[in-house]
C-alpha atoms as a PDB file:
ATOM      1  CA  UNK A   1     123.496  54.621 139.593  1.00  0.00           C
ATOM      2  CA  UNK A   2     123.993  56.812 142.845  1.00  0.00           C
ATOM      3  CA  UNK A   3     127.464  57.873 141.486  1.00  0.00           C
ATOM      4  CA  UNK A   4     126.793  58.717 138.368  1.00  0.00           C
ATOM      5  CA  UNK A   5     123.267  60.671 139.761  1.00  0.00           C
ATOM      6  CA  UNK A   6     126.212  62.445 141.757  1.00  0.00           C
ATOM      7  CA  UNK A   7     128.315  62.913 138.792  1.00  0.00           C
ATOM      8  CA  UNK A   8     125.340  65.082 137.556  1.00  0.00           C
ATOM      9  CA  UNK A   9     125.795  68.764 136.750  1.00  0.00           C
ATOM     10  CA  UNK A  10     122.088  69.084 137.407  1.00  0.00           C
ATOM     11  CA  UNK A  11     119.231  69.132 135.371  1.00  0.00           C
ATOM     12  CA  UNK A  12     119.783  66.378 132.595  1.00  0.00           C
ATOM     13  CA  UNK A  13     118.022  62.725 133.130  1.00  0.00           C
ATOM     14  CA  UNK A  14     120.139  59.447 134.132  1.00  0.00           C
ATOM     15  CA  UNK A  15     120.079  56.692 132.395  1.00  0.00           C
ATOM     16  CA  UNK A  16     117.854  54.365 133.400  1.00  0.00           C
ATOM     17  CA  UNK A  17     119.045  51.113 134.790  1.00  0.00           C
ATOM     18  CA  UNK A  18     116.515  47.953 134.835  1.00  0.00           C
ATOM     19  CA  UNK A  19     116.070  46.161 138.007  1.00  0.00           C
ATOM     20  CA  UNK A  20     113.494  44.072 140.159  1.00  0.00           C
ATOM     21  CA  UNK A  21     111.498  45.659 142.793  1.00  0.00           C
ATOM     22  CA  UNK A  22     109.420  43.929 145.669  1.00  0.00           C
ATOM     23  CA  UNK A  23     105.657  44.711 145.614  1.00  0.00           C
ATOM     24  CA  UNK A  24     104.326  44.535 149.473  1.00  0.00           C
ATOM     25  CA  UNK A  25     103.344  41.291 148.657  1.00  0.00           C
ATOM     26  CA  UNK A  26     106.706  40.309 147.779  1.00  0.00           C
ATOM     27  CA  UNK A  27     105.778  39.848 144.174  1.00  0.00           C
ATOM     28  CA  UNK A  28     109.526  41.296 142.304  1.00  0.00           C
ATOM     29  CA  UNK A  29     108.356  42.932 139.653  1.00  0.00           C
ATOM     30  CA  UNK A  30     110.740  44.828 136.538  1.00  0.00           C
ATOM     31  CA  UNK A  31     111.215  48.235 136.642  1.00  0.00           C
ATOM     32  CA  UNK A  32     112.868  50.838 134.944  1.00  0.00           C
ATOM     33  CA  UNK A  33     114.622  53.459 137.360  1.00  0.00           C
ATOM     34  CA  UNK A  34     115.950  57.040 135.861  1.00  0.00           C
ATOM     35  CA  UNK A  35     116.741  60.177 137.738  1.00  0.00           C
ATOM     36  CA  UNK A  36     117.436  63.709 137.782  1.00  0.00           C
ATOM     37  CA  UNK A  37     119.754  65.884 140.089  1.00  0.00           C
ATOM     38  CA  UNK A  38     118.025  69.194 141.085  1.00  0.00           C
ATOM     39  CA  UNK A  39     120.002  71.785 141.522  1.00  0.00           C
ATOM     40  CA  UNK A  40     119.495  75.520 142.658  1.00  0.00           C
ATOM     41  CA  UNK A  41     120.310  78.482 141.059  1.00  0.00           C
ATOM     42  CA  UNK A  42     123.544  78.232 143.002  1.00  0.00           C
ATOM     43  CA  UNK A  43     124.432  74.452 141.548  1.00  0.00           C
ATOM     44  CA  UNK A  44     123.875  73.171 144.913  1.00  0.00           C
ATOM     45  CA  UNK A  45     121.773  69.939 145.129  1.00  0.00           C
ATOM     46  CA  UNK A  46     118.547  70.349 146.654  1.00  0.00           C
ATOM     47  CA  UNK A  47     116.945  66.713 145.922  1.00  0.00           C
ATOM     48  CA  UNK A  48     116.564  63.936 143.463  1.00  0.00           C
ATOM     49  CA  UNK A  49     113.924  63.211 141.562  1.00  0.00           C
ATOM     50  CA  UNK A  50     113.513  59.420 140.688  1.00  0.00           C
ATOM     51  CA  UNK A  51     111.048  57.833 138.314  1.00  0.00           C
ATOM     52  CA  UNK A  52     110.473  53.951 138.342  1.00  0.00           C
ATOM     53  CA  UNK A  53     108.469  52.793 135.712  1.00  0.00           C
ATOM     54  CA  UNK A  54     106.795  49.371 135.230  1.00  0.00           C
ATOM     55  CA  UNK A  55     108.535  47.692 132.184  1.00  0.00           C
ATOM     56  CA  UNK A  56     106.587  44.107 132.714  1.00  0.00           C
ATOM     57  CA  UNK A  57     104.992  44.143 129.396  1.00  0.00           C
ATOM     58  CA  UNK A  58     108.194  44.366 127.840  1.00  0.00           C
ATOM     59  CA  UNK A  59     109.882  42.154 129.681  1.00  0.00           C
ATOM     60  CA  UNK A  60     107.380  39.743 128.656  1.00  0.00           C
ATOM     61  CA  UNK A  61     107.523  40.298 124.927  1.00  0.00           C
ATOM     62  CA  UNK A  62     111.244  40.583 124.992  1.00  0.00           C
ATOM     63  CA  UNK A  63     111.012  36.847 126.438  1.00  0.00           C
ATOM     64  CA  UNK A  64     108.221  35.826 123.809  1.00  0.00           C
ATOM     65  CA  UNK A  65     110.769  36.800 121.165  1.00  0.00           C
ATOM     66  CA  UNK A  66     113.308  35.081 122.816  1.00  0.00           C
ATOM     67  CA  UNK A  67     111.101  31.656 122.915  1.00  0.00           C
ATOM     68  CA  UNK A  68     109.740  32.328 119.220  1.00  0.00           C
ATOM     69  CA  UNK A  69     113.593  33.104 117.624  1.00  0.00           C
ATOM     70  CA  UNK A  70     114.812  29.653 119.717  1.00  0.00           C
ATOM     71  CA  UNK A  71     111.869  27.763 117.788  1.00  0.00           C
ATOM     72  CA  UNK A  72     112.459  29.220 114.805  1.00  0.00           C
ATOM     73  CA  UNK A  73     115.879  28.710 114.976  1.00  0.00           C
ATOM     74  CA  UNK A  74     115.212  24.626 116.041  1.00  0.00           C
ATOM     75  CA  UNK A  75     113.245  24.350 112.914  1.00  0.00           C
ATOM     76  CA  UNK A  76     115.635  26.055 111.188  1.00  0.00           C
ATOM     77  CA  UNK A  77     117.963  23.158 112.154  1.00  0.00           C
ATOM     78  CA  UNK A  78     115.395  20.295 111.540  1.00  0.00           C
ATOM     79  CA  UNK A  79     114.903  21.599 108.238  1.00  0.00           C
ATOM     80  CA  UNK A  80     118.563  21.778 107.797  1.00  0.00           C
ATOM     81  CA  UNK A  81     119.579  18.651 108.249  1.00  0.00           C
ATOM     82  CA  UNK A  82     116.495  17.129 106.137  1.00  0.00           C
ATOM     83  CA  UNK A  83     116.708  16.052 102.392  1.00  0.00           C
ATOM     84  CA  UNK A  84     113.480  18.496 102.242  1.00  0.00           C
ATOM     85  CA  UNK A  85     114.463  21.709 100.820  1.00  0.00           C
ATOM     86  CA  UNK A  86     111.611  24.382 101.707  1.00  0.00           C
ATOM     87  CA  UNK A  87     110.442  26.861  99.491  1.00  0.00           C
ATOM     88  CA  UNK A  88     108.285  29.956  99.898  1.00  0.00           C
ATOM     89  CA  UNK A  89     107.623  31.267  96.163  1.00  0.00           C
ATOM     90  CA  UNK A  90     105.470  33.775  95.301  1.00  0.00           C
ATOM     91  CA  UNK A  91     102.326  33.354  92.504  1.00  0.00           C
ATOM     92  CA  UNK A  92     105.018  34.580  89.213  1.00  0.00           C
ATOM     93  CA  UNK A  93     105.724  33.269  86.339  1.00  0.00           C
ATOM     94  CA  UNK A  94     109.824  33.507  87.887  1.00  0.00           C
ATOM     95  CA  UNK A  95     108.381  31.745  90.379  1.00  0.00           C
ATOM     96  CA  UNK A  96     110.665  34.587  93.042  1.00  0.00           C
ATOM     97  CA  UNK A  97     111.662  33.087  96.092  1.00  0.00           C
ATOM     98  CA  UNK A  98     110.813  34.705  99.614  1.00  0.00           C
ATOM     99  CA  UNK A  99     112.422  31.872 101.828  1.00  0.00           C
ATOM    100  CA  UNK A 100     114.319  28.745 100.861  1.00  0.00           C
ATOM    101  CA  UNK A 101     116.263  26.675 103.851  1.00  0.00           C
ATOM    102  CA  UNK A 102     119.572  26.298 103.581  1.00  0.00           C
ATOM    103  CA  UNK A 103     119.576  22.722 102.868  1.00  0.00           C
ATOM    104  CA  UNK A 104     119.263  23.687  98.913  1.00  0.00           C
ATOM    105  CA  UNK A 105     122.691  23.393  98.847  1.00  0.00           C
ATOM    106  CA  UNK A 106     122.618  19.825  98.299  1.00  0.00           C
ATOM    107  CA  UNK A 107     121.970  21.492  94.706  1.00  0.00           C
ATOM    108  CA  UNK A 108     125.197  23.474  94.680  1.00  0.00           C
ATOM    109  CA  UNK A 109     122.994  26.357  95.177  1.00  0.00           C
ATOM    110  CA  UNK A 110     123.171  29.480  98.476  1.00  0.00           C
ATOM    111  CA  UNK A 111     120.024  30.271  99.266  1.00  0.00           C
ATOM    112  CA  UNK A 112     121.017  33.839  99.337  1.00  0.00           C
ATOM    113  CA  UNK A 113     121.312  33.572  95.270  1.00  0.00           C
ATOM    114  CA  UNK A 114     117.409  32.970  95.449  1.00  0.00           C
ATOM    115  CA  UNK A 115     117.156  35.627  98.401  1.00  0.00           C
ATOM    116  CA  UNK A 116     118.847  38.270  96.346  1.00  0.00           C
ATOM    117  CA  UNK A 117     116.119  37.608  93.433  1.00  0.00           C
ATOM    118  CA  UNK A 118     119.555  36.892  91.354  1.00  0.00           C
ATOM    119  CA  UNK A 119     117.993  33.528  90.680  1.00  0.00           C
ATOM    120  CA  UNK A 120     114.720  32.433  90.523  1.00  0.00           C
ATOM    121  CA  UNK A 121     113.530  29.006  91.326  1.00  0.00           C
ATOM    122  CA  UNK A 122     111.678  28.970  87.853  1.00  0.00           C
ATOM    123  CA  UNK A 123     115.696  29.246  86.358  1.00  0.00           C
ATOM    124  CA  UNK A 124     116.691  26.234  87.592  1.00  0.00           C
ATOM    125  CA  UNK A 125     113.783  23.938  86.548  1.00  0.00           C
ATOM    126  CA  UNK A 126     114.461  21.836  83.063  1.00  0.00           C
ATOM    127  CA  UNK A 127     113.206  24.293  79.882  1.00  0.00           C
ATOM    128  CA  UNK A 128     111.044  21.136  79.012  1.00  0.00           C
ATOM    129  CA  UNK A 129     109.134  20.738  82.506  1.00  0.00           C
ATOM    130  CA  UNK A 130     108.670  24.583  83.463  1.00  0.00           C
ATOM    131  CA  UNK A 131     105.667  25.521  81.367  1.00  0.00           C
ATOM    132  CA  UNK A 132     103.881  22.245  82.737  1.00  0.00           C
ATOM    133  CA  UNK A 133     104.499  22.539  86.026  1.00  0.00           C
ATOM    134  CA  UNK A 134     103.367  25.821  86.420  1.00  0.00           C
ATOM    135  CA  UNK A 135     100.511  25.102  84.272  1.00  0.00           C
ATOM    136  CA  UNK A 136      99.884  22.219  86.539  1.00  0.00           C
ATOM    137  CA  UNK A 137     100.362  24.807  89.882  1.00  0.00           C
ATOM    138  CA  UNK A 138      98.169  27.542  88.249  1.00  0.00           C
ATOM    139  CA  UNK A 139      95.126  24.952  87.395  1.00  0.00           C
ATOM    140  CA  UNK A 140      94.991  23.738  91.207  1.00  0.00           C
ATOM    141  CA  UNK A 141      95.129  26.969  92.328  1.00  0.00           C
ATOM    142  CA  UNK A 142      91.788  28.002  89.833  1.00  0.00           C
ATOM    143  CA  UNK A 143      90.228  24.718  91.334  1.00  0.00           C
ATOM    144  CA  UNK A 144      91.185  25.605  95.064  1.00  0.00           C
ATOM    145  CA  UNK A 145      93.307  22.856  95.438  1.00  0.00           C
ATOM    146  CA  UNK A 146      94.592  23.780  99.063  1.00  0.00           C
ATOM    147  CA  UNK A 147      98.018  21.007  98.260  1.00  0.00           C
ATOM    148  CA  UNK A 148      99.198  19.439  94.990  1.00  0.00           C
ATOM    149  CA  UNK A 149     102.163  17.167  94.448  1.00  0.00           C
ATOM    150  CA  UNK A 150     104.372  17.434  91.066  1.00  0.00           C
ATOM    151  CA  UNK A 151     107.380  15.677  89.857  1.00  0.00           C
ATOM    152  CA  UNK A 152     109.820  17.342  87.320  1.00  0.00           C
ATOM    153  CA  UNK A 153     113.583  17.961  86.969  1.00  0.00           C
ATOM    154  CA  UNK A 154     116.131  21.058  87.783  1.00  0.00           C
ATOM    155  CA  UNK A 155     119.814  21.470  87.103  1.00  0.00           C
ATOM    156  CA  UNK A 156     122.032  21.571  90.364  1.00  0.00           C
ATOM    157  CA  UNK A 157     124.483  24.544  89.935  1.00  0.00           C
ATOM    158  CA  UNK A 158     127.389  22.425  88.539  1.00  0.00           C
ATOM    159  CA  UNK A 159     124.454  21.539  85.618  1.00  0.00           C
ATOM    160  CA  UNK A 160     123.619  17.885  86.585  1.00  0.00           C
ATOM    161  CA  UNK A 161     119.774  17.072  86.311  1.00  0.00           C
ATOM    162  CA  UNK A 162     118.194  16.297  89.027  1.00  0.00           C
ATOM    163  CA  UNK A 163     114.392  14.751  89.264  1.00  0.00           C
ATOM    164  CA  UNK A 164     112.722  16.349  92.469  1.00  0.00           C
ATOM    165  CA  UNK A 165     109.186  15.556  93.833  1.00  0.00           C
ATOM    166  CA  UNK A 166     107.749  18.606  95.083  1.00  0.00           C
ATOM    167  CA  UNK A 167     104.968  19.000  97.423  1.00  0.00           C
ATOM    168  CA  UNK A 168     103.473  22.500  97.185  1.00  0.00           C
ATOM    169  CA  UNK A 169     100.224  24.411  99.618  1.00  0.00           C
ATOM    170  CA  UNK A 170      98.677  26.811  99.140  1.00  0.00           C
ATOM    171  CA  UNK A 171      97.809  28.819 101.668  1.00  0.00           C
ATOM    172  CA  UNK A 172      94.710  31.493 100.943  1.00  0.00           C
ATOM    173  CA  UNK A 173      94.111  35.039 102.769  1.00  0.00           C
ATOM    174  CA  UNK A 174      90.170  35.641 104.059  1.00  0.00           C
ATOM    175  CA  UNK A 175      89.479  37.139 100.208  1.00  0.00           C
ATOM    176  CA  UNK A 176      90.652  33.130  98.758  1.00  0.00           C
ATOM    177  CA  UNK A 177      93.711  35.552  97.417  1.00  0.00           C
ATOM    178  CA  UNK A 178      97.019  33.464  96.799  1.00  0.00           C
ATOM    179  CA  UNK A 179     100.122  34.869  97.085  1.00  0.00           C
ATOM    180  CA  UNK A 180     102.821  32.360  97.918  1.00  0.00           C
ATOM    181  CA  UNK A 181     102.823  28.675  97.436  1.00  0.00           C
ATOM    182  CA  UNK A 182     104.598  27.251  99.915  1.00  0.00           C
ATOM    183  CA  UNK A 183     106.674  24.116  99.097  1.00  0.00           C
ATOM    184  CA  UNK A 184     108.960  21.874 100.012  1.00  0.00           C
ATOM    185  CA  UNK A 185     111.281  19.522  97.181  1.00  0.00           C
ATOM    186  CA  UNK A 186     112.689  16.514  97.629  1.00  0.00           C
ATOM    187  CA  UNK A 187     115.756  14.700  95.262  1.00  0.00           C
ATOM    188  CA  UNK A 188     113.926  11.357  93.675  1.00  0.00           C
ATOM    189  CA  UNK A 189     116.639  11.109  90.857  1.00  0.00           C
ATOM    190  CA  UNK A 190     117.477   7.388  92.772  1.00  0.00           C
ATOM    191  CA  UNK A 191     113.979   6.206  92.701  1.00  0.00           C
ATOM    192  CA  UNK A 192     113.247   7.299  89.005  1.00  0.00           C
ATOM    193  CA  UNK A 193     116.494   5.924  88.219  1.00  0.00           C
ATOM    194  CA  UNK A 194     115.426   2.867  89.548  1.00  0.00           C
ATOM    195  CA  UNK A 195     112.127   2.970  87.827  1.00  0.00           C
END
């Protein structure tokens, strides 16, 4: 810092550079240090101006971030490795996808295919069980059903059919508006197999 604030032609700021300082009390506390040469009419250096500025609050929500991005990013795993696949749709008929974990490719699917909006979840639900089940999801949301489980099939991506149980909520804003279910779908072909 004191080389490059020598470095200085004069007038123009130096980066600042982040460091601890030491209340009186010993406390260290983050700072944020910047400078400026000043220079006389002659370009001789007549002082330094130096500005430290108090950058705890951001220090603190730079670590909150931190702590909240390595939770979401342990979930993230969790979810991962589960046979759960979870879903955030929103209300349409298409049933457009917002979030799906990347799990879903236990169905041949990326979960950037539903990301993109290139597929929809409705797309890959059996012709035969699509108008029920989101018949089914629209008459628990008119009743204020706040979760709702439904069975039905979907095609994997190489076309096999697949029976999934999924268990949707439905989360409500302080109006009772919906605009997502979320979801999560499980494979039960075995069990209905077995049935």
């Amino acid at each position: 810092f004191q080389a490059t604030l020598a470095r200085s032609t004069g007038g123009e700021p130096v980066s600042a550079l982040e460091l601890d300082c030491r209340t009186h009390d010993g406390l260290a506390v983050p700072v944020s240090l910047s400078g400026r040469v000043m220079r006389d009419r002659g370009g001789e250096s007549v002082g330094i101006v130096l500005v430290l500025h108090d950058i705890t609050e951001r220090k603190q929500a730079e670590e909150a971030l931190r702590t909240v991005q390595q939770r979401r990013e342990q979930l993230e795993n969790i979810v991962s490795r589960s046979p759960a696949v979870a879903f955030l749709w929103r209300t349409d008929e298409q049933l457009t996808v917002d979030f799906v974990s990347s799990n879903v490719g236990q169905f041949g699917y990326k979960a950037d295919e539903f990301l993109s909006g290139r597929l929809h979840y409705a797309d890959i639900v059996h012709p035969e069980d699509r108008a029920r089940a989101i018949a089914e999801a629209a008459q628990h949301v008119t009743a204020g059903t706040s979760e709702f489980v439904q069975e039905y099939r979907v095609f994997t991506k190489a076309g096999e059919l697949r029976w999934v149980e999924d268990h949707t909520w439905v989360p409500r804003d302080s109006d009772g508006s919906v605009t997502h279910h979320q979801g999560i779908i499980v494979d039960i072909t075995e069990r209905k197999r077995a049935e």
